[in-house]
C-alpha atoms as a PDB file:
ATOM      1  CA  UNK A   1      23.276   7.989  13.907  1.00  0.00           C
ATOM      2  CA  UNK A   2      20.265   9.940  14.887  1.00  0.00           C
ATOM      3  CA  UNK A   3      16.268   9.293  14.931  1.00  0.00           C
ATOM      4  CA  UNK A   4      14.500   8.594  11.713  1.00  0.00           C
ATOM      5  CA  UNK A   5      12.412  11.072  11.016  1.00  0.00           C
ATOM      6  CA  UNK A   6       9.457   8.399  10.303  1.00  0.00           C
ATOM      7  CA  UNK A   7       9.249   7.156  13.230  1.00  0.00           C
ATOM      8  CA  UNK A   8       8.078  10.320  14.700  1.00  0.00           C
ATOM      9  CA  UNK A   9       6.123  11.097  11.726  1.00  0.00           C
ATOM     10  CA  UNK A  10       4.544   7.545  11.832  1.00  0.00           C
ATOM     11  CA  UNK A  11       3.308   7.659  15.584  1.00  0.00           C
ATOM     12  CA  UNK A  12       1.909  11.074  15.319  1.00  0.00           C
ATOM     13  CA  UNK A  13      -0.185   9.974  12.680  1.00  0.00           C
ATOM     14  CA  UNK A  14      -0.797   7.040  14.109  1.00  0.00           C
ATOM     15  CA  UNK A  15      -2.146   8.404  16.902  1.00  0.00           C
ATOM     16  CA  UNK A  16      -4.592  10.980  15.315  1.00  0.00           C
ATOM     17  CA  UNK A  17      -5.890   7.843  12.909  1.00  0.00           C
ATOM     18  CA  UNK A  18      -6.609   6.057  16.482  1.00  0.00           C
ATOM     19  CA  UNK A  19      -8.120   8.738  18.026  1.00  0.00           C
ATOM     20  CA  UNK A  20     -10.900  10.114  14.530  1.00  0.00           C
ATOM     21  CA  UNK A  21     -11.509   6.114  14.301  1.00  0.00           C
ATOM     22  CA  UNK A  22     -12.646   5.631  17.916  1.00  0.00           C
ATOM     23  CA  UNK A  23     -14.703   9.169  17.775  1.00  0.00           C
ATOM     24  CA  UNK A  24     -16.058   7.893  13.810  1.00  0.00           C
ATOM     25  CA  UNK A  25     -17.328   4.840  15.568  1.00  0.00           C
ATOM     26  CA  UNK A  26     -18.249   5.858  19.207  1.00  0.00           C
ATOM     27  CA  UNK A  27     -19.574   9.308  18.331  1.00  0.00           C
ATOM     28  CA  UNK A  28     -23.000  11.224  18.154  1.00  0.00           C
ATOM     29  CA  UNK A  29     -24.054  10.374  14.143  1.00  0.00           C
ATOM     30  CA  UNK A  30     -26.236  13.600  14.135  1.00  0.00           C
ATOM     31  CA  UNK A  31     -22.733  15.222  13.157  1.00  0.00           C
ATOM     32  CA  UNK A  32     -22.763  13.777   9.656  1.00  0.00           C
ATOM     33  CA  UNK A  33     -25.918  15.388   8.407  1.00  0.00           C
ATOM     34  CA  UNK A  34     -24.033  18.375   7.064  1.00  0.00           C
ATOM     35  CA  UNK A  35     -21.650  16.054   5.094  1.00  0.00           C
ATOM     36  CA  UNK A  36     -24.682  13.708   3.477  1.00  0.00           C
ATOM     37  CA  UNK A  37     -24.335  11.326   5.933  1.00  0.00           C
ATOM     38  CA  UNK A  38     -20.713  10.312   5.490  1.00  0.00           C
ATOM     39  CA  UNK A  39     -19.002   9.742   8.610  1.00  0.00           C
ATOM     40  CA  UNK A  40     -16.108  12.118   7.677  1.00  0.00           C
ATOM     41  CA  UNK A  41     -14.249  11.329  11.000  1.00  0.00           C
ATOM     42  CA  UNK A  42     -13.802   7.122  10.443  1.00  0.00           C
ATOM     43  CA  UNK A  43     -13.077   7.828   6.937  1.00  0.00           C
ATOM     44  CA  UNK A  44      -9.983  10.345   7.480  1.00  0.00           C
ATOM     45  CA  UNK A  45      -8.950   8.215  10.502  1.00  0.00           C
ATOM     46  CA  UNK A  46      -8.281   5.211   8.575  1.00  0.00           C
ATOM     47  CA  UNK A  47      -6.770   7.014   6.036  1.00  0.00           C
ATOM     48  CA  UNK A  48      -4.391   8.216   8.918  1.00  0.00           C
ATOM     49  CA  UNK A  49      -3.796   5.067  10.740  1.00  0.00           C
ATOM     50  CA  UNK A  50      -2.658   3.262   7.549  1.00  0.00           C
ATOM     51  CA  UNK A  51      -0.366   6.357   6.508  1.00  0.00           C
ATOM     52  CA  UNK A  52       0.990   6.269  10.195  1.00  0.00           C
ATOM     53  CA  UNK A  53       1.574   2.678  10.274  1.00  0.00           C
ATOM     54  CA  UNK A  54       3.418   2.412   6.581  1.00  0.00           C
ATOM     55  CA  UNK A  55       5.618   5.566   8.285  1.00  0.00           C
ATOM     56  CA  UNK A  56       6.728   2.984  11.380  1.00  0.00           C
ATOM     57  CA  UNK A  57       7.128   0.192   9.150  1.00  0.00           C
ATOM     58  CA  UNK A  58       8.992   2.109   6.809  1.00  0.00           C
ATOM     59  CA  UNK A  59      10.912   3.536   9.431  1.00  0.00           C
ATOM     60  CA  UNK A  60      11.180   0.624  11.269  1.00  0.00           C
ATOM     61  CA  UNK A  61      12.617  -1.609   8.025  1.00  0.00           C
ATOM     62  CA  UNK A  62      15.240   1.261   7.561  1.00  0.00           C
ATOM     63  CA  UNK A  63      16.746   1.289  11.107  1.00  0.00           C
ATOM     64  CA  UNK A  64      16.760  -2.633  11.187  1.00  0.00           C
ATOM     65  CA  UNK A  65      18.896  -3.259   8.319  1.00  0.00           C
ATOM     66  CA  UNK A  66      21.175  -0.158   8.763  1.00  0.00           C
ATOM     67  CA  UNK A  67      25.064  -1.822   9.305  1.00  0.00           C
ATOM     68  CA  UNK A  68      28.335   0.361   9.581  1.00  0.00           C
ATOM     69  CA  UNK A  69      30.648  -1.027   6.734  1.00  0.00           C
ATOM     70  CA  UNK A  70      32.724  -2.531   8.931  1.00  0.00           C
ATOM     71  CA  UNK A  71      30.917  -4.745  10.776  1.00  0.00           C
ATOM     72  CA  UNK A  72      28.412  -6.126   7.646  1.00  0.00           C
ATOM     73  CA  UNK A  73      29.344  -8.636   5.390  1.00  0.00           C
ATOM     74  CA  UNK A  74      28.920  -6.814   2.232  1.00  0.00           C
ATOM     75  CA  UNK A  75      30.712  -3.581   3.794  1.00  0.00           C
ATOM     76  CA  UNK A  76      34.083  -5.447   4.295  1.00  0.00           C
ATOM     77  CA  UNK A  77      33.963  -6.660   1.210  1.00  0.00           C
ATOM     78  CA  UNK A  78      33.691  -3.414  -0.705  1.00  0.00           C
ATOM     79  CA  UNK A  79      36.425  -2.476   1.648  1.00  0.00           C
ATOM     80  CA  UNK A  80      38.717  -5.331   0.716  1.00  0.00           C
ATOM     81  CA  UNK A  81      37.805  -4.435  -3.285  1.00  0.00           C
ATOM     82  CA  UNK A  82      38.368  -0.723  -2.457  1.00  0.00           C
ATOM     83  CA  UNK A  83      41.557  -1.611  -0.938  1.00  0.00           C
ATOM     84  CA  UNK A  84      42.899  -3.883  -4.135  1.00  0.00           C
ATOM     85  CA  UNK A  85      41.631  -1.470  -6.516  1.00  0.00           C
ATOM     86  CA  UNK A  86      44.187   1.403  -4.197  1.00  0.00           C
ATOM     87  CA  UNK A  87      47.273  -0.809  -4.610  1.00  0.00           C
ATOM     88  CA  UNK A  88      46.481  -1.662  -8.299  1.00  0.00           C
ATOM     89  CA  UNK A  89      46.517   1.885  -8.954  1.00  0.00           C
ATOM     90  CA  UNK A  90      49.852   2.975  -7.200  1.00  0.00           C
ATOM     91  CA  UNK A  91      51.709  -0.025  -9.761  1.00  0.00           C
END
């Protein structure tokens, strides 16, 4: 099929969580004075990183166990069932 839309999602956010966490830690801490001291950048970052990597996973998880019916177990199976339940009706 196509591109799940969390993938995307999950690396852009990903990325900007990478990129406030690095300036959080790395930066000038004079910043922070106008927001009592709270580094405002590492905070938000991490919030973003974890959001972006639960959007991969997520995203990963639903592309990895995605199966046409008719190559998965459980798909030819509810084919087969389909299929009985077809002929029992036309009797």
């Amino acid at each position: 099929m196509g591109l799940d839309i969390r993938l995307p999602i999950g690396a852009m956010f990903t990325l900007f969580g990478l990129l406030l966490v690095v300036y959080g830690l790395f930066g000038d801490k004079a910043i922070y004075q106008r927001s009592l001291g709270i580094n405002v950048n590492l905070l938000w970052g991490a919030v973003l990183l974890i959001f972006g990597l639960v959007m991969l996973a997520l995203g990963r998880r639903g592309t990895a166990t995605a199966q046409p019916a008719d190559t998965s177990l459980e798909g030819r199976r509810m084919m087969k069932e389909l299929e009985q339940r077809d002929t029992e009706d036309e009797h």
